[in-house]
Protein backbone atom coordinates (compact mmCIF):
# COMPACT_ATOMS: atom_id res chain seq x y z
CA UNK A 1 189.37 50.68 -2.94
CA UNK A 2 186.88 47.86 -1.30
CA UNK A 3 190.54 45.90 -0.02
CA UNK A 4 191.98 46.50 3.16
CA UNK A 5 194.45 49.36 4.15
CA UNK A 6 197.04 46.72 4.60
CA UNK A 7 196.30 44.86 1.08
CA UNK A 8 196.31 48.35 -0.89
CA UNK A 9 199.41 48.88 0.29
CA UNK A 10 201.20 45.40 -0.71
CA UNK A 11 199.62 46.18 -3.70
CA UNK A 12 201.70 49.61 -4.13
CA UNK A 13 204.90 48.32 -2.46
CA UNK A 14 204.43 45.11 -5.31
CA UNK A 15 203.75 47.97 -8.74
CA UNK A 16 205.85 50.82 -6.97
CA UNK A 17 209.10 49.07 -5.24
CA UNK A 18 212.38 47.92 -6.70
CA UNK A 19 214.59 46.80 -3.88
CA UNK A 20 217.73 47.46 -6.64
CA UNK A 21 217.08 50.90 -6.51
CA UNK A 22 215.47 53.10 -9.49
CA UNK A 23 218.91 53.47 -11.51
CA UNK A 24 219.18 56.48 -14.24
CA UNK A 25 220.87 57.95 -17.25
CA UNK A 26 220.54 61.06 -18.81
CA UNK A 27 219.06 61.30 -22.10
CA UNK A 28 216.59 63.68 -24.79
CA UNK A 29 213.53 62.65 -25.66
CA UNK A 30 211.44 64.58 -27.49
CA UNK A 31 214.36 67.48 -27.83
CA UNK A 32 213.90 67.41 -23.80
CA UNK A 33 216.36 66.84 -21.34
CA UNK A 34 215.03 63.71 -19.56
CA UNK A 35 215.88 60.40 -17.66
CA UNK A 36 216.01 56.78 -18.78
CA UNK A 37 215.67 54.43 -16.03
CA UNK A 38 217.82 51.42 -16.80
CA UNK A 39 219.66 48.17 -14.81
CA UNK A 40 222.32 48.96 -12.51
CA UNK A 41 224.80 47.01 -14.20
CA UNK A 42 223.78 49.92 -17.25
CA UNK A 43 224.07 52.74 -15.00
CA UNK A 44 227.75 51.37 -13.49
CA UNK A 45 229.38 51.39 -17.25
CA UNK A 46 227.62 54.92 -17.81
CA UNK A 47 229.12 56.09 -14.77
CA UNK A 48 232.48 54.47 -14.58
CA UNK A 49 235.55 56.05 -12.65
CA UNK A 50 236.24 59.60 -13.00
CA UNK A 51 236.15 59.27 -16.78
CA UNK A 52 232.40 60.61 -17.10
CA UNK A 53 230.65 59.08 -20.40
CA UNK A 54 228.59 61.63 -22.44
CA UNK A 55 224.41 61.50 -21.73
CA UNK A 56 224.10 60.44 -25.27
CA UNK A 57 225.94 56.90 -24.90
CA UNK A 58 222.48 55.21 -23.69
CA UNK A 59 221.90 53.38 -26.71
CA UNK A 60 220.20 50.70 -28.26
CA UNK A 61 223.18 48.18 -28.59
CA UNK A 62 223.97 49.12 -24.99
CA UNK A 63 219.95 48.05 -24.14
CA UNK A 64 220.11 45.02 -25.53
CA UNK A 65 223.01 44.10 -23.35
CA UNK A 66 221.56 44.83 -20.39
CA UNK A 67 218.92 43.09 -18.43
CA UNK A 68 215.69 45.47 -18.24
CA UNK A 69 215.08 46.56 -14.74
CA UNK A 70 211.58 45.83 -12.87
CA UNK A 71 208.83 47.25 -14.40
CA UNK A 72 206.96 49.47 -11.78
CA UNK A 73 203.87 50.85 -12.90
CA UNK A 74 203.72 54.72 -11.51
CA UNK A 75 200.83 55.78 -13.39
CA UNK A 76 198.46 53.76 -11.08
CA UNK A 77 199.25 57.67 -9.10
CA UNK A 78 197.05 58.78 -11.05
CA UNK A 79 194.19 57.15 -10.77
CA UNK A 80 192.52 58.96 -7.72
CA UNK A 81 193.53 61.55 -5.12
CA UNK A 82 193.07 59.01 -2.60
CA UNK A 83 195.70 56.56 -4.07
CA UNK A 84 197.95 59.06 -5.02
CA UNK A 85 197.84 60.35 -1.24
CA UNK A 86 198.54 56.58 0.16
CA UNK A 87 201.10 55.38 -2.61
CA UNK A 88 203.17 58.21 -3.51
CA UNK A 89 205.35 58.00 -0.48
CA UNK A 90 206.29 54.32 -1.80
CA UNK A 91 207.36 54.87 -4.93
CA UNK A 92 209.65 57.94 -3.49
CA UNK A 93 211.00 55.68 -0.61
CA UNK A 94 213.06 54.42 -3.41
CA UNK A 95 216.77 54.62 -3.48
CA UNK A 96 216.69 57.14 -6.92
CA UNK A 97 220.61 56.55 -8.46
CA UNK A 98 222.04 59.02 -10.57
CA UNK A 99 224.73 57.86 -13.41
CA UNK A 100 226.11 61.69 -12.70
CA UNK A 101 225.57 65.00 -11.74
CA UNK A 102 223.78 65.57 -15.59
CA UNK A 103 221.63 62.93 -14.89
CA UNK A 104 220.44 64.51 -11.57
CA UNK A 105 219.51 67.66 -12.83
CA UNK A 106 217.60 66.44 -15.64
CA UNK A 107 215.57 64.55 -13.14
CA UNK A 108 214.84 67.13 -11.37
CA UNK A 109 213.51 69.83 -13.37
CA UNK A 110 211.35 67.16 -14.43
CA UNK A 111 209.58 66.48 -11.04
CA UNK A 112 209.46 69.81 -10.03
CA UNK A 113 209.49 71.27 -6.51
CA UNK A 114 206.26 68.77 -5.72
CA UNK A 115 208.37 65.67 -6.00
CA UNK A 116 211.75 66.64 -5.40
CA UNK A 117 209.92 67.50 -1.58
CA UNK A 118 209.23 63.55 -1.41
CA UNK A 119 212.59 62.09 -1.98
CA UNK A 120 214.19 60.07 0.38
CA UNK A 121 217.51 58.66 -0.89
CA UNK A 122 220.00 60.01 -3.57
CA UNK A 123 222.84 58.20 -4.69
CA UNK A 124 225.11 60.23 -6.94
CA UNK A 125 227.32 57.87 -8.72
CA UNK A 126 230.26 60.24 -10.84
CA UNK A 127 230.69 63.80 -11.44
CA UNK A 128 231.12 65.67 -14.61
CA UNK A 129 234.46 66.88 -16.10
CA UNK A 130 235.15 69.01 -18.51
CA UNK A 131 233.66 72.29 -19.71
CA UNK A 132 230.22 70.27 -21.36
CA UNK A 133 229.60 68.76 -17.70
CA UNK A 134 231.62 70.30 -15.20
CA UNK A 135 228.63 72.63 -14.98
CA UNK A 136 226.01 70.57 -14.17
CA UNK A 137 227.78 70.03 -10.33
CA UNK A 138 226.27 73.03 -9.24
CA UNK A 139 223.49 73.15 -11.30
CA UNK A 140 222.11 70.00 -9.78
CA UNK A 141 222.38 71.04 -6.30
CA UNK A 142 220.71 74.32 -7.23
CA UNK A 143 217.69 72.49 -8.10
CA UNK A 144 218.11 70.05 -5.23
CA UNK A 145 217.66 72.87 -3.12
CA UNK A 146 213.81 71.82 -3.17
CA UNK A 147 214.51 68.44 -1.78
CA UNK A 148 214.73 69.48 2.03
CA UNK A 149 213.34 66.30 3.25
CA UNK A 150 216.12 64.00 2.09
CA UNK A 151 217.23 61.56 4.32
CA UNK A 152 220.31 60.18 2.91
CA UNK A 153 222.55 61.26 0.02
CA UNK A 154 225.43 59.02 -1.14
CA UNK A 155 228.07 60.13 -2.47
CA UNK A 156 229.95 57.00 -4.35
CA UNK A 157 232.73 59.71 -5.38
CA UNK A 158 233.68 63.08 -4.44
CA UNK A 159 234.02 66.16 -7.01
CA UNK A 160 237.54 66.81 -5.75
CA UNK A 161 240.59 64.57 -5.06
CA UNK A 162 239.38 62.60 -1.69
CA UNK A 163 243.34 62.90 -0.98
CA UNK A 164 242.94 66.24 0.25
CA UNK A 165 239.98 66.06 2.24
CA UNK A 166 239.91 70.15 2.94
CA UNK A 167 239.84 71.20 -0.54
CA UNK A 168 236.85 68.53 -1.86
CA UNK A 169 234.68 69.86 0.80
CA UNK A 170 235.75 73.31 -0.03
CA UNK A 171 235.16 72.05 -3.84
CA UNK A 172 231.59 70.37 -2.51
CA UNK A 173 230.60 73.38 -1.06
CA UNK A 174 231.11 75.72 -3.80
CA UNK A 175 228.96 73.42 -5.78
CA UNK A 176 226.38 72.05 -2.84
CA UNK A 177 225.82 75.58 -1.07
CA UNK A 178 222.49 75.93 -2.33
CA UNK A 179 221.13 72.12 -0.84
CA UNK A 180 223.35 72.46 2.19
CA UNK A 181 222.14 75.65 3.12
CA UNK A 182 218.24 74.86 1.87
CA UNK A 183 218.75 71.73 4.33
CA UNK A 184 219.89 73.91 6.86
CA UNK A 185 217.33 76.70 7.24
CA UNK A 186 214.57 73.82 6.84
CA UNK A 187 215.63 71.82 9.98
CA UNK A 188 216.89 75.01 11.87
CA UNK A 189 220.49 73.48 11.80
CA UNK A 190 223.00 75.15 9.23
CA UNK A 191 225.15 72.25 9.27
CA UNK A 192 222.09 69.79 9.23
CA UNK A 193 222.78 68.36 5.79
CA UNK A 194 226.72 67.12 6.41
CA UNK A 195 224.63 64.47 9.25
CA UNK A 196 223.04 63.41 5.45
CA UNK A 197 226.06 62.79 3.55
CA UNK A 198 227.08 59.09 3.12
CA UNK A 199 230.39 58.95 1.65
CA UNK A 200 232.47 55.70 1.32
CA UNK A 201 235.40 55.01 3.73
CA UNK A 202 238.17 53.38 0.75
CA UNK A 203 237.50 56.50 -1.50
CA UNK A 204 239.36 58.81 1.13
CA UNK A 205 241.80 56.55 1.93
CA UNK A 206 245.26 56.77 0.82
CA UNK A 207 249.52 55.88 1.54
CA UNK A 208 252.33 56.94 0.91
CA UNK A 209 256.49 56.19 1.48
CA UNK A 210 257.90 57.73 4.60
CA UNK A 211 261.09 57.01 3.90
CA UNK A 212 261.24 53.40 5.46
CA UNK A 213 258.06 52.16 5.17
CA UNK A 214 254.73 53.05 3.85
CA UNK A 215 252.02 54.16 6.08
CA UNK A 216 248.11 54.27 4.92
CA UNK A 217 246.27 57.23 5.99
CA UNK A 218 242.75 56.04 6.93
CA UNK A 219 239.62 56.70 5.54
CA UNK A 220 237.45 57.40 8.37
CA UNK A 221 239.90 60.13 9.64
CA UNK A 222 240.25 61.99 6.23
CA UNK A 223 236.11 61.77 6.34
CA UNK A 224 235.89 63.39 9.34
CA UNK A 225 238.32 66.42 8.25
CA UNK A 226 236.32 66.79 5.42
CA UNK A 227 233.29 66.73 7.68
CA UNK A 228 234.38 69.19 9.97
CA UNK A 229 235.63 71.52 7.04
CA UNK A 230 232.58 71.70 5.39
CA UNK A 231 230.66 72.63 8.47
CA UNK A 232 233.32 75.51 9.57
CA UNK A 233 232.10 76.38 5.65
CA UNK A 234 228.42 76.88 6.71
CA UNK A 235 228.90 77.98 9.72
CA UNK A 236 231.09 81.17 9.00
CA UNK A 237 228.31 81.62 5.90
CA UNK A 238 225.79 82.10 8.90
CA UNK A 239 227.75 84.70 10.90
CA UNK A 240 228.68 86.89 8.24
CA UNK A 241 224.66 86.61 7.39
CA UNK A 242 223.90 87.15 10.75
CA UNK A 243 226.63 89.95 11.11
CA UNK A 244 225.54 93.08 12.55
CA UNK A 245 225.47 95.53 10.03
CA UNK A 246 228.33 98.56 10.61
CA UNK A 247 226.91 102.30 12.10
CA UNK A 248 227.80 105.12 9.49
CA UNK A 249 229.68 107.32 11.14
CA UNK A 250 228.21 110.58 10.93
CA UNK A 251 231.15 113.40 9.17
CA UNK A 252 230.74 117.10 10.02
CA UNK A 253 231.49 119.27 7.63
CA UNK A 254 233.56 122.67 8.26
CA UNK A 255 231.04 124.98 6.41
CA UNK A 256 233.73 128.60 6.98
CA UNK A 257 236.63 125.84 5.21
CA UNK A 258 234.60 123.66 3.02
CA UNK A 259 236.28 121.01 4.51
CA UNK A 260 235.40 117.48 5.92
């Protein structure tokens, strides 16, 4: 604590920084649903096309294959207040990659509402599919509703077909309300988070035969209907919150008849 401001801090960026990103798998350790960080070549096989591996498949044959990633040393947060205060926003600037949706959740209820506040960056790399995973989609943006101050969230694939860019944002929306809306109330914006989203241009693109030649749609312009779908989403959540509420009309009852 005798060094400069300036050394401390080379000193965090050196045991707290991985310019590759902090890539994770889901996993159980100790009969807990946890994280294993691993290399991002690992985390690309665990998370490869829409076929979404099971949590389990980290394994020790898969380790050894695998270059270990850098080894950052987060415990030093916990040596004092003070350096928790000056580092902890270093090792959270990280880009945090998710294998999946799983993976994402797991994280999170790990962290709590304390750290989730101090990410940055999300990448989500695949969705689940099928009835074991399909449910974690929603589940991890229902815990991700903490995480407010994100800057960036990637989105290497969507959870619907990017070829119909109206239905995967009404598909990320049934899953994401809970972040998107979080995001929105936090920054006084209700379409705040969709500025967030990163999504990748060749995912949405797509051709097809019109007959005499064929024609490719482009990405950008299926990005921006999905875009401006999910914020006519949000927004028409806000009026019918902000609706105001119906007058009773007041009957009179016909007390010689009985009648209304």
């Amino acid at each position: 604590m005798q060094l400069p401001a300036e050394i401390r801090n080379m000193i965090y960026t050196h045991a707290l920084r991985d310019d590759q990103g902090i890539n994770l798998v889901a996993t159980f350790k100790h009969k807990r649903r946890a994280t294993e960080r691993v290399s991002e070549a690992t985390v690309t096989k665990l998370s490869g096309g829409y076929r979404i591996y099971s949590a389990t498949r980290i394994n020790d044959e898969l380790r050894a294959e695998e270059e270990e990633p850098k080894a950052l040393v987060p415990s030093l947060l916990a040596v004092s207040k003070q350096i928790n205060h000056e580092a902890r926003d270093i090792l959270y600037a990280n880009d945090f990659i998710f294998a999946d949706s799983c993976t994402l959740y797991n994280f999170l209820l790990n962290i709590g509402p304390g750290g989730a506040k101090l990410l940055q960056s999300i990448r989500i790399m695949s969705w689940g599919y099928g009835r074991t995973l399909k449910g974690y989609n929603h589940s991890c943006f229902a815990v991700l509703a903490w995480a407010t101050g994100l800057k960036t969230l990637h989105l290497e694939r969507t959870s619907g077909y990017a070829s119909n860019p109206k239905s995967c944002a009404e598909q990320l929306y049934r899953d994401a309300f809970p972040w998107l809306e979080a995001v929105g109330m936090a920054k006084g914006k209700v379409d705040a988070a969709v500025d967030l989203l990163q999504l990748k241009t060749e995912h949405f693109e797509s051709s097809y035969w019109d007959g005499t030649a064929t024609r490719v749609v482009p990405g950008a312009e299926r990005i921006q209907t999905f875009r401006e779908t999910l914020r006519d989403l949000l927004g028409a959540q806000q009026k019918r919150v902000m609706a105001t509420p119906a007058k009773r009309r007041k009957v009179k009852k016909n007390a010689a008849k009985g009648e209304l």
